[in-house]
Protein backbone atom coordinates (compact mmCIF):
# COMPACT_ATOMS: atom_id res chain seq x y z
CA UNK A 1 0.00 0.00 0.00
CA UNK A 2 1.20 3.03 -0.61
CA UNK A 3 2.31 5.68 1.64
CA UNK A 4 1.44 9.30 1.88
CA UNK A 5 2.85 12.29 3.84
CA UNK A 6 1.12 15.81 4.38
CA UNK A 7 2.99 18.85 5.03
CA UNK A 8 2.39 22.51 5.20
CA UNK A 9 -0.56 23.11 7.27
CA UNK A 10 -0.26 25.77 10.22
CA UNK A 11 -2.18 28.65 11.35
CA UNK A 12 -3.02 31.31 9.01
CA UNK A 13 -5.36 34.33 9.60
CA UNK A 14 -8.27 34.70 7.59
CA UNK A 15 -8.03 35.62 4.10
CA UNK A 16 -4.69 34.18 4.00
CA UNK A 17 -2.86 31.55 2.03
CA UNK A 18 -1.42 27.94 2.72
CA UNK A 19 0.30 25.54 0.46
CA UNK A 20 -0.63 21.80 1.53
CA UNK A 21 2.32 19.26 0.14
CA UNK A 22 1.70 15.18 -0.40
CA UNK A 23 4.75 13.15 -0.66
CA UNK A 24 4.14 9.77 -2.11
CA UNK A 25 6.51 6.77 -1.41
CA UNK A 26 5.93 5.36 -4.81
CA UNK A 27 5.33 6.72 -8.61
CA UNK A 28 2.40 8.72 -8.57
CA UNK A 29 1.99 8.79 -11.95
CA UNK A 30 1.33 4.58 -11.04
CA UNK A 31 -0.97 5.49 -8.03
CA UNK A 32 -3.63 7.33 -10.46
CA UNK A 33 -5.95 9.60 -9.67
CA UNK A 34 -5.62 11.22 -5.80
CA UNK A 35 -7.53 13.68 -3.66
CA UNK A 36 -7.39 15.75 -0.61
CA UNK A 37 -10.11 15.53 1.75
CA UNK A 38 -10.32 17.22 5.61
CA UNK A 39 -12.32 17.06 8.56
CA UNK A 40 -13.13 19.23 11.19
CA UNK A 41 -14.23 18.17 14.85
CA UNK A 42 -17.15 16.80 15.03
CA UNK A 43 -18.10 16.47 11.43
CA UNK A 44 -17.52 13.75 8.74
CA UNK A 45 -14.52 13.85 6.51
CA UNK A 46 -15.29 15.66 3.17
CA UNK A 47 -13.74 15.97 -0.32
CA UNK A 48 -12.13 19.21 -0.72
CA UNK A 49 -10.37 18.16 -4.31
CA UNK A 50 -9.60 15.46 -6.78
CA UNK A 51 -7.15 15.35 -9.72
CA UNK A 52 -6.98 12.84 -12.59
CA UNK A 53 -3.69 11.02 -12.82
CA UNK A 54 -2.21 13.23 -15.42
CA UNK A 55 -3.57 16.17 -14.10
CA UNK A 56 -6.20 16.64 -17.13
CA UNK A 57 -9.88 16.39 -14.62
CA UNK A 58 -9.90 18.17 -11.25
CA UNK A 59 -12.77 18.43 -9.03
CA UNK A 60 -13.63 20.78 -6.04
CA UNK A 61 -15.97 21.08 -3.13
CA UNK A 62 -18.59 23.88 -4.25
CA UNK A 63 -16.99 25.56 -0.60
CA UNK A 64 -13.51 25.58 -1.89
CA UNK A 65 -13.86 26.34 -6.02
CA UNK A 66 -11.99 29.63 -7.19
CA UNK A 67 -10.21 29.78 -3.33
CA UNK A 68 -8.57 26.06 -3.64
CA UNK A 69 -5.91 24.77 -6.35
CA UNK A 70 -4.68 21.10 -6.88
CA UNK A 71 -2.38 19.95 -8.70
CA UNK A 72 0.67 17.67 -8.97
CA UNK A 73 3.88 17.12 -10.45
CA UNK A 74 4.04 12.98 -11.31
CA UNK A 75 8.25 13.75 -11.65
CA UNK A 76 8.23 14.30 -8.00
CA UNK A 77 5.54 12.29 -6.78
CA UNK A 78 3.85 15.11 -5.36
CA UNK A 79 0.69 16.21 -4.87
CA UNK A 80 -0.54 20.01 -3.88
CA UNK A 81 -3.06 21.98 -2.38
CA UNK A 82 -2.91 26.01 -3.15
CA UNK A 83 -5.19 27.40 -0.38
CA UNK A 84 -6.06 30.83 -0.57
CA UNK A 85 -8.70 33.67 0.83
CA UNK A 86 -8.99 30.70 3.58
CA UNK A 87 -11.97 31.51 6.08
CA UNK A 88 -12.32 30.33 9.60
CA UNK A 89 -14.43 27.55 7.99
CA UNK A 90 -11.46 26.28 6.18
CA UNK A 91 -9.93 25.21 9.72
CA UNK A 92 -9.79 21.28 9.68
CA UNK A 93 -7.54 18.40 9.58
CA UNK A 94 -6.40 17.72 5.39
CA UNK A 95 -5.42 14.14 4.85
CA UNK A 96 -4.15 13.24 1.25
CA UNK A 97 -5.67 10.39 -0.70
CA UNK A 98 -4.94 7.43 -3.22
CA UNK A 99 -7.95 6.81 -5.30
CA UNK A 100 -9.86 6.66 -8.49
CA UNK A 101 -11.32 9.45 -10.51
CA UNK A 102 -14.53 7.70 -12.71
CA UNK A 103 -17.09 9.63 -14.33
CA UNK A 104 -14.62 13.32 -13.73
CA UNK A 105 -15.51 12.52 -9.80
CA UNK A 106 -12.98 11.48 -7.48
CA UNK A 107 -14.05 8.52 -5.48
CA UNK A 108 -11.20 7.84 -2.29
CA UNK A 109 -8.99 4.73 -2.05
CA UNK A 110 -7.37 2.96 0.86
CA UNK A 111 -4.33 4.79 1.02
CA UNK A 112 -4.37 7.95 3.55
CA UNK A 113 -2.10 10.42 5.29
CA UNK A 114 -1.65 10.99 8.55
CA UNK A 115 -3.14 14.46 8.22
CA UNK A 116 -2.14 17.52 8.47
CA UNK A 117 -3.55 20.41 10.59
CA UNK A 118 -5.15 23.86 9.27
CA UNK A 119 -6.33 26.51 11.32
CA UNK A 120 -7.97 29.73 10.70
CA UNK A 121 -8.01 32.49 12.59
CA UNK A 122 -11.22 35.46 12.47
């Protein structure tokens, strides 16, 4: 299975800008499509984005479209999230995902980080 690292979360005040990392211990280009999802307390873990293995189909949470930016670079088996104008809202755990992208709709794997926290300040 493969393994997946977050990085880059912190606390940010609101309106600002993070940039959310994914290192992946194997070709991502093999691992296909992937996704980041986060939860908050108390709530159930939600997609924020999905990207097709080449990059071609992303999707986004109607919260997070025109704030939120995915994308990935397969030479480095890396995977990003460009937060920006981040609201209090925003403030959750982001975990990075291995999964499958069918019908341009990311669907989550097995494969999970061990999260990564973002926090929001008013």
């Amino acid at each position: 299975q493969v393994q997946l690292v977050e990085s880059g979360g912190g606390f940010v005040q609101s309106g600002g800008s993070l940039r959310l990392s994914c290192a992946a211990s194997e070709s991502s280009f093999s691992i296909g499509a992937m996704g980041w999802y986060r939860q908050a307390p108390g709530q159930q873990r939600e997609l924020v984005a999905g990207i097709s293995r080449l990059g071609i189909i992303t999707n986004y949470a109607d919260s997070v479209k025109g704030r939120f930016t995915i994308s990935r670079d397969n030479a480095k088996n890396m995977m990003y999230l460009e937060m920006n104008s981040l609201k209090p809202e925003d403030t959750a755990v982001y975990y990075c995902n291995a999964g499958v992208m069918l019908g341009r709709r990311y669907h989550s794997g097995d494969s999970w980080g061990q999260g990564t926290q973002v926090t929001v300040s008013s």
